[in-house]
PDB file of N, CA and C in Angstrom:
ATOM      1  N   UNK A   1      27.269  41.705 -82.362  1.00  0.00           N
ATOM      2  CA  UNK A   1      25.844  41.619 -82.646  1.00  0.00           C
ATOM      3  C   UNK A   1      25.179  40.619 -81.695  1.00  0.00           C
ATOM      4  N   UNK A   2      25.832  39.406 -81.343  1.00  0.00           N
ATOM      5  CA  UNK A   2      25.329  38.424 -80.999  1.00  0.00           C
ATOM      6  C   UNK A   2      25.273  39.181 -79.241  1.00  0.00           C
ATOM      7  N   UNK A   3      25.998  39.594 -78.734  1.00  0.00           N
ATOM      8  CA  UNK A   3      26.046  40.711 -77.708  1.00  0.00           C
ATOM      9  C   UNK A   3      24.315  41.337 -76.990  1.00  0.00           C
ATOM     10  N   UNK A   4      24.148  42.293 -78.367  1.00  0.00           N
ATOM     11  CA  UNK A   4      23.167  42.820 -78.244  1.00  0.00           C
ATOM     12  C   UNK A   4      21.593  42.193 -78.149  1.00  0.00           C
ATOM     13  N   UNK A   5      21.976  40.696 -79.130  1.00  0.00           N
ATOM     14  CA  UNK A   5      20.960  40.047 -78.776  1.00  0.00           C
ATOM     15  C   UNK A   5      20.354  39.519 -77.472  1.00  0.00           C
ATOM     16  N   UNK A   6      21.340  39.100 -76.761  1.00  0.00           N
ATOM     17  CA  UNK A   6      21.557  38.917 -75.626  1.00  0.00           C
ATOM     18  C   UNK A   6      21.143  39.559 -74.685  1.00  0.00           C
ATOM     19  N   UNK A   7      21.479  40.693 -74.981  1.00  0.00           N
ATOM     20  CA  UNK A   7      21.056  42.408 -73.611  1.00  0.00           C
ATOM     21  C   UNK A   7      19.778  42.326 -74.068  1.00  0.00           C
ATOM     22  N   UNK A   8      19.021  42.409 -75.070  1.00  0.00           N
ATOM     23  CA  UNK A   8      17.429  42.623 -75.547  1.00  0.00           C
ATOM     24  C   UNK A   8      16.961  41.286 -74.707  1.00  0.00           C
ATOM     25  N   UNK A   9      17.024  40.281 -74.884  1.00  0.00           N
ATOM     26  CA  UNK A   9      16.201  38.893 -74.418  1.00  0.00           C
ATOM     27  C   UNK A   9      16.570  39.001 -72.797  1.00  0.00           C
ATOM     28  N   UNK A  10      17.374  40.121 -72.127  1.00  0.00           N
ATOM     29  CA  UNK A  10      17.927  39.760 -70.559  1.00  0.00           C
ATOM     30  C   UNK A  10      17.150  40.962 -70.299  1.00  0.00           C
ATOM     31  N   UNK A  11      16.689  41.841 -70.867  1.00  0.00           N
ATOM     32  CA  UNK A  11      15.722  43.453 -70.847  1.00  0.00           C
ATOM     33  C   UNK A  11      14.120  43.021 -71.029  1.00  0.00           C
ATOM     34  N   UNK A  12      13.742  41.693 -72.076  1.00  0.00           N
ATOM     35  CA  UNK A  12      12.479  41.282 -72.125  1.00  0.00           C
ATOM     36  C   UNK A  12      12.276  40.403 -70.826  1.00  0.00           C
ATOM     37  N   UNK A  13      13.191  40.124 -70.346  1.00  0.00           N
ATOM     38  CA  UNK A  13      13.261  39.332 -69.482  1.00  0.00           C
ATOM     39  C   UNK A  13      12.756  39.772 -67.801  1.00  0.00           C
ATOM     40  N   UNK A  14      12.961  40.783 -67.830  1.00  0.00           N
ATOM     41  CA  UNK A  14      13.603  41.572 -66.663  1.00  0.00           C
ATOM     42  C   UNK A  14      11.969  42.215 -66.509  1.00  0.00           C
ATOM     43  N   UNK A  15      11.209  42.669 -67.857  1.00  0.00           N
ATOM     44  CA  UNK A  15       9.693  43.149 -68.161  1.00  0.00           C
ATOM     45  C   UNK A  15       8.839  42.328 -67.685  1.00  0.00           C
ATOM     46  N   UNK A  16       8.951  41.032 -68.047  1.00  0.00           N
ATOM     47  CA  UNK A  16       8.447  39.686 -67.542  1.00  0.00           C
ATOM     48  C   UNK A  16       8.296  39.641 -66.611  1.00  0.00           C
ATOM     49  N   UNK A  17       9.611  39.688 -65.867  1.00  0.00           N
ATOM     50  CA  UNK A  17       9.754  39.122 -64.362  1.00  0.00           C
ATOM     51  C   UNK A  17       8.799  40.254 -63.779  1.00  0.00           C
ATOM     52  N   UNK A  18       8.498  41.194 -63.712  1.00  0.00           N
ATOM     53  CA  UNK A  18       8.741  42.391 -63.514  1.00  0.00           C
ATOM     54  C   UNK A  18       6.517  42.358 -63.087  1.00  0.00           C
ATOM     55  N   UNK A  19       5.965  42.204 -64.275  1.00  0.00           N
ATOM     56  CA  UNK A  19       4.997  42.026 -64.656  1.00  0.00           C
ATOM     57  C   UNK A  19       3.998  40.889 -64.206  1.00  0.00           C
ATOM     58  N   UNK A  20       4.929  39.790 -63.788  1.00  0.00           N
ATOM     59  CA  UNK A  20       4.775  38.322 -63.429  1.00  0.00           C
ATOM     60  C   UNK A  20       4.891  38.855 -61.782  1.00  0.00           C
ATOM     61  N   UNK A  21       5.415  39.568 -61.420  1.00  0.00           N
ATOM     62  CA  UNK A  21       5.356  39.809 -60.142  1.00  0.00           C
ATOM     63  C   UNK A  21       4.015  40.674 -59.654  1.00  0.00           C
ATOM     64  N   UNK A  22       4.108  41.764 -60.284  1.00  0.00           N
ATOM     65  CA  UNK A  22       2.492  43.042 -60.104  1.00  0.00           C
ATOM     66  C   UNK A  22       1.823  41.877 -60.372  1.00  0.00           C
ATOM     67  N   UNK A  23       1.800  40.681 -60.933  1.00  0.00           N
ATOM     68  CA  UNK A  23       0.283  40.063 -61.050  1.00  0.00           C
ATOM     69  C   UNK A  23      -0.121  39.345 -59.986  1.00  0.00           C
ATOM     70  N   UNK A  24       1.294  38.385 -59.657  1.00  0.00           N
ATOM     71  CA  UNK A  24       1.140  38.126 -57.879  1.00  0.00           C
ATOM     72  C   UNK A  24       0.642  38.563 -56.825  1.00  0.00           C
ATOM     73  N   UNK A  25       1.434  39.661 -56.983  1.00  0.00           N
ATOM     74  CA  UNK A  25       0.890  40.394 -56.227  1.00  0.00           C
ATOM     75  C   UNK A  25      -0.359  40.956 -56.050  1.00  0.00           C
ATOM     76  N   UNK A  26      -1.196  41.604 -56.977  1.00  0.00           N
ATOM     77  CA  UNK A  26      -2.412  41.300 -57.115  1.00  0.00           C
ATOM     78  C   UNK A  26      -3.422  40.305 -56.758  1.00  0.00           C
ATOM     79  N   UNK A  27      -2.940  39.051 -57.630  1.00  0.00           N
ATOM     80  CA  UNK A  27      -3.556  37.705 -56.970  1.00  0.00           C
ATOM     81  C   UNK A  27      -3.304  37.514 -55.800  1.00  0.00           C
ATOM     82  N   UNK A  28      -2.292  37.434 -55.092  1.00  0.00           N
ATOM     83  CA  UNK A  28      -2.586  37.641 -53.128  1.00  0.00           C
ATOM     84  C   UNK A  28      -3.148  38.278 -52.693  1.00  0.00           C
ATOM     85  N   UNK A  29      -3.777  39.640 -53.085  1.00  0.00           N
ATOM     86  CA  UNK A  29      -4.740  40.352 -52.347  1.00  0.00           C
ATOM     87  C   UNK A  29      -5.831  39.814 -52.498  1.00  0.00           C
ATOM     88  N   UNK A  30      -6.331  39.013 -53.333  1.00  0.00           N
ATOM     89  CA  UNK A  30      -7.383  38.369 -53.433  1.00  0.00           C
ATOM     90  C   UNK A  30      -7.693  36.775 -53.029  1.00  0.00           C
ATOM     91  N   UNK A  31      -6.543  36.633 -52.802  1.00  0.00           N
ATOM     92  CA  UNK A  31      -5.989  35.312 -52.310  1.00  0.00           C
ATOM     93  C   UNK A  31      -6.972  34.404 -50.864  1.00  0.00           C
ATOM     94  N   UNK A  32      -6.992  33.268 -50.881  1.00  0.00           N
ATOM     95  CA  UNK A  32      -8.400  32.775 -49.805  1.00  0.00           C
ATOM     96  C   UNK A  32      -7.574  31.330 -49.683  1.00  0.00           C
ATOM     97  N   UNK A  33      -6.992  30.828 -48.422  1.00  0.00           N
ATOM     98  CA  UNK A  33      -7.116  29.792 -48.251  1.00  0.00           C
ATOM     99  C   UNK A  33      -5.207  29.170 -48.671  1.00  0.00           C
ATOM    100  N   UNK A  34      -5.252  27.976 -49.430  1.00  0.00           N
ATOM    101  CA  UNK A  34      -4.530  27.593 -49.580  1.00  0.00           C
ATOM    102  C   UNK A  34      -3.642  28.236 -50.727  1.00  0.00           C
ATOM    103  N   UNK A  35      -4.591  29.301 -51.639  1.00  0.00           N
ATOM    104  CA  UNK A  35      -4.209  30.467 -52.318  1.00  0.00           C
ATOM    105  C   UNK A  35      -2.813  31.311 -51.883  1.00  0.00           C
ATOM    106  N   UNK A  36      -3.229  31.554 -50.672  1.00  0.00           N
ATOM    107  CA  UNK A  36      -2.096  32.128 -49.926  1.00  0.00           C
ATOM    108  C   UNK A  36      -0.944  31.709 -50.131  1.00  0.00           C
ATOM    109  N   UNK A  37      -0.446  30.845 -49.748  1.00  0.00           N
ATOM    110  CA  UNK A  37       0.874  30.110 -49.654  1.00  0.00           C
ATOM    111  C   UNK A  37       1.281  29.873 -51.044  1.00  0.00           C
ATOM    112  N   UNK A  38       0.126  29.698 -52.244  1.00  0.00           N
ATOM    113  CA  UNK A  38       0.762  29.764 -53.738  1.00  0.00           C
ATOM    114  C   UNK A  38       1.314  31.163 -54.659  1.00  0.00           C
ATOM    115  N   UNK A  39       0.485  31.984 -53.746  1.00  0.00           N
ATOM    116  CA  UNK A  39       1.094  33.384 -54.300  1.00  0.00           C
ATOM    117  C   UNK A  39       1.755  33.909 -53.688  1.00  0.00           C
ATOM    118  N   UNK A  40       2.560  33.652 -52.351  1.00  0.00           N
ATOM    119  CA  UNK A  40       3.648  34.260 -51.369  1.00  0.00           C
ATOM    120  C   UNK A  40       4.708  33.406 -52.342  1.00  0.00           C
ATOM    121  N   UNK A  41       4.637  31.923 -52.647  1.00  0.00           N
ATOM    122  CA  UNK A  41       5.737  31.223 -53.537  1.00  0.00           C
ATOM    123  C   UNK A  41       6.123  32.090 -54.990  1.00  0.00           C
ATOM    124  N   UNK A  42       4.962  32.341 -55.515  1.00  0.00           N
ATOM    125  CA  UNK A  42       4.933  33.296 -56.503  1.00  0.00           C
ATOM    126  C   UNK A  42       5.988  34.603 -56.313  1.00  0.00           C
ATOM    127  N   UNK A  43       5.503  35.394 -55.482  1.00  0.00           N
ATOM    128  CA  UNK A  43       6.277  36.485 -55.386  1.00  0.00           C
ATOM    129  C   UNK A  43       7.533  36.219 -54.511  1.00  0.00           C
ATOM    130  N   UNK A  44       7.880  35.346 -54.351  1.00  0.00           N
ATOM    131  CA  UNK A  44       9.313  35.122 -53.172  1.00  0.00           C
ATOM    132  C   UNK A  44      10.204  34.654 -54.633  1.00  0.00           C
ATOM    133  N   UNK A  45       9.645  33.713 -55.351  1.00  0.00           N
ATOM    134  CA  UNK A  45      10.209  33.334 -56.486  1.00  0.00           C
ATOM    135  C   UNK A  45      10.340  34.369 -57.463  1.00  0.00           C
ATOM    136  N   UNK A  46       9.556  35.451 -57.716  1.00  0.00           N
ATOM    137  CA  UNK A  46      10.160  36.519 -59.053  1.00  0.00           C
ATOM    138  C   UNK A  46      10.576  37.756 -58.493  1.00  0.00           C
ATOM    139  N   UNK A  47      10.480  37.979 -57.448  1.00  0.00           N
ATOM    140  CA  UNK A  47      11.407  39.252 -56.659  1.00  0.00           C
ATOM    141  C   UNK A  47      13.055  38.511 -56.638  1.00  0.00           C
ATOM    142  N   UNK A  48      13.446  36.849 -56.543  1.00  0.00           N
ATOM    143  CA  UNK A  48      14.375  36.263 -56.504  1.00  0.00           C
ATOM    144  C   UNK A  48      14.808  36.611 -57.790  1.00  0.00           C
ATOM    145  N   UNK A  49      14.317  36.003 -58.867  1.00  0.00           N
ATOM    146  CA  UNK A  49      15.043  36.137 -60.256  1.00  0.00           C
ATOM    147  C   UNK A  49      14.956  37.842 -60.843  1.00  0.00           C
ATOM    148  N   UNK A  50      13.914  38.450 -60.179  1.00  0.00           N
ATOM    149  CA  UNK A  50      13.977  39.778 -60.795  1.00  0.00           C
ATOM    150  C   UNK A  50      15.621  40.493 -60.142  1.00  0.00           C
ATOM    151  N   UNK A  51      15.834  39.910 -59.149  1.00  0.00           N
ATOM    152  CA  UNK A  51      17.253  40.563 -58.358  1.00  0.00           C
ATOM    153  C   UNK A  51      18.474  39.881 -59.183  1.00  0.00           C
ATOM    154  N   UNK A  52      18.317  38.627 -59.398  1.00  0.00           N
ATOM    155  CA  UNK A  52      19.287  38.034 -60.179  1.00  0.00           C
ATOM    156  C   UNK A  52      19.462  38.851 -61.610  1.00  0.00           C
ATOM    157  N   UNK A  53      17.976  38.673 -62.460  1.00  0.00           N
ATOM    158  CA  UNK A  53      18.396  39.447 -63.890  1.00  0.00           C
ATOM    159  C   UNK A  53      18.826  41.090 -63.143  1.00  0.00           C
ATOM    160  N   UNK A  54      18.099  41.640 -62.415  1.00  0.00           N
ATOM    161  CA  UNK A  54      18.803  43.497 -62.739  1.00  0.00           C
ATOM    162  C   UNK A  54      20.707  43.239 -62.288  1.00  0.00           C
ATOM    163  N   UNK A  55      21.059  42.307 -61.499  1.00  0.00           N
ATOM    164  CA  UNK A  55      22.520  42.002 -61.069  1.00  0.00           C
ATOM    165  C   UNK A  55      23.139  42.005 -62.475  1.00  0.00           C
ATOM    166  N   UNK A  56      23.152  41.027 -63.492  1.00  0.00           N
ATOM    167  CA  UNK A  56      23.076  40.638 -64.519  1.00  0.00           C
ATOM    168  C   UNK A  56      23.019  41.580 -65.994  1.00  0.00           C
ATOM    169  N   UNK A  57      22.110  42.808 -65.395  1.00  0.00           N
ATOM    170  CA  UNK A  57      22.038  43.920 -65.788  1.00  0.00           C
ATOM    171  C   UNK A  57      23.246  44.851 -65.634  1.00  0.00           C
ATOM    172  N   UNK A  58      23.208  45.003 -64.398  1.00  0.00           N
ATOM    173  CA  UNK A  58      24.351  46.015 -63.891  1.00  0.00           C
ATOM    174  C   UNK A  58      25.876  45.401 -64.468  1.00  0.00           C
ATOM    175  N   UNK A  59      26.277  44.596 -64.341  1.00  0.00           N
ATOM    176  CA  UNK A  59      27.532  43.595 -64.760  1.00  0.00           C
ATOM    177  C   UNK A  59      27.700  44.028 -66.576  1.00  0.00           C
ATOM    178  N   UNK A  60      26.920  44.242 -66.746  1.00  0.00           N
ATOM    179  CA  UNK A  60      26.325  44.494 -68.409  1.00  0.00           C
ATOM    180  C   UNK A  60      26.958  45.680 -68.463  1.00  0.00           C
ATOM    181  N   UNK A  61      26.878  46.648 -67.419  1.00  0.00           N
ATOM    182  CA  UNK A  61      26.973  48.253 -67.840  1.00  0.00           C
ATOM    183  C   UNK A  61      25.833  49.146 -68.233  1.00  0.00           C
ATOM    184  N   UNK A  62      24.978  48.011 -67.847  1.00  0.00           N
ATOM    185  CA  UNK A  62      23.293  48.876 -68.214  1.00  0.00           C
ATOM    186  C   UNK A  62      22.962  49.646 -66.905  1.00  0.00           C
ATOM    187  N   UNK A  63      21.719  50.180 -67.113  1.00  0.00           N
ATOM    188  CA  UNK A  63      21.723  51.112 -65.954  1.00  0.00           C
ATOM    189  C   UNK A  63      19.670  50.947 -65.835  1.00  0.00           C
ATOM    190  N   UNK A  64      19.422  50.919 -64.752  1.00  0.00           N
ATOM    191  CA  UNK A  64      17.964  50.904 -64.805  1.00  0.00           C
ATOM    192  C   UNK A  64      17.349  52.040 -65.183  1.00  0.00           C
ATOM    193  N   UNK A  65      17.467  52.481 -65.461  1.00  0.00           N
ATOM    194  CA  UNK A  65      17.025  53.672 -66.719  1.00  0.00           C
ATOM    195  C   UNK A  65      17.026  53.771 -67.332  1.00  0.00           C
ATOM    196  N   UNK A  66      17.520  53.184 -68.195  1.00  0.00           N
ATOM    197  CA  UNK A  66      18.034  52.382 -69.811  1.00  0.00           C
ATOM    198  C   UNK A  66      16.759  51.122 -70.181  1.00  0.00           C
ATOM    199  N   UNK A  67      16.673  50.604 -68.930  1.00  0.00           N
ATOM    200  CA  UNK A  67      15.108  49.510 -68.996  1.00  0.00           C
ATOM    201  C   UNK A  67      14.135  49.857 -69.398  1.00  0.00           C
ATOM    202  N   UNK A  68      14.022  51.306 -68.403  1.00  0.00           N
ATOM    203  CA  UNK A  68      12.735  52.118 -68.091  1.00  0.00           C
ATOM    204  C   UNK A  68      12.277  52.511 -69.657  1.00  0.00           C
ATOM    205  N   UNK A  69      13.374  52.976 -69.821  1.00  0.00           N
ATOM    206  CA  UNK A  69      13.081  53.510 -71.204  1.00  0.00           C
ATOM    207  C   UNK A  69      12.860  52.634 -72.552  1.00  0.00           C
ATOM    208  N   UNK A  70      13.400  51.296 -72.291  1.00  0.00           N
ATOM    209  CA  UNK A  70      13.035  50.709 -73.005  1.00  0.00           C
ATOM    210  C   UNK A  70      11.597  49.746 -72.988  1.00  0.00           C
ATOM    211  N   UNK A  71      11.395  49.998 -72.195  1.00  0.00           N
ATOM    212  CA  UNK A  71      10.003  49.580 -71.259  1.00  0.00           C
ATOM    213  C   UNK A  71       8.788  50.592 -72.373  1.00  0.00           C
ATOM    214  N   UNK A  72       9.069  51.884 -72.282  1.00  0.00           N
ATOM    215  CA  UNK A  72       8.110  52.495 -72.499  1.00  0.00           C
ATOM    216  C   UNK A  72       8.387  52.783 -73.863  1.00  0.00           C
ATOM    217  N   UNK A  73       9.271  52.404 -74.709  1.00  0.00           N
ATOM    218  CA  UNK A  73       9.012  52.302 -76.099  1.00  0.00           C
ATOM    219  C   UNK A  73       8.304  50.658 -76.931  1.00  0.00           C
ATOM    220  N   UNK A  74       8.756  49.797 -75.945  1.00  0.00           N
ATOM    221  CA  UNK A  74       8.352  48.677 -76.436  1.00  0.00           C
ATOM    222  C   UNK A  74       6.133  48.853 -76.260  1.00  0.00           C
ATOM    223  N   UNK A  75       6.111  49.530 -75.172  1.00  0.00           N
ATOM    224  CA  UNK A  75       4.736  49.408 -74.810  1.00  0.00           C
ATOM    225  C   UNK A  75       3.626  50.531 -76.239  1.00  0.00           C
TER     226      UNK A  75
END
């Protein structure tokens, strides 16, 4: 059980990262100035941990399609 808890909070996790990044990304297109350099840190930093959690994922036996789908029931 304690297992599964685990895979759910590393899957909310992964949504986060995921989400936290499209927003970066966003905010750099709009980005002016010293802006720049805070949202390139932004997205250099959650494309980093987003690669770490899906690794983390895979090691699991999960499969990114298994996310997806849980992606679109949580929503």
């Amino acid at each position: 059980m304690r297992k599964n808890n685990i895979d759910v909070e590393l899957v909310k996790c992964i949504l986060k990262t995921r989400r936290d990044l499209e927003v970066a990304n966003k905010n750099f297109e709009q980005a002016e100035g010293d802006l720049i350099d805070y949202y390139l840190y932004q997205i250099k930093a959650n494309k980093a941990k987003l690669d770490y959690l899906i690794k983390e994922v895979k090691q699991k036996g999960f499969s990114l399609d298994m996310i997806s789908e849980i992606e679109l029931r949580i929503s």
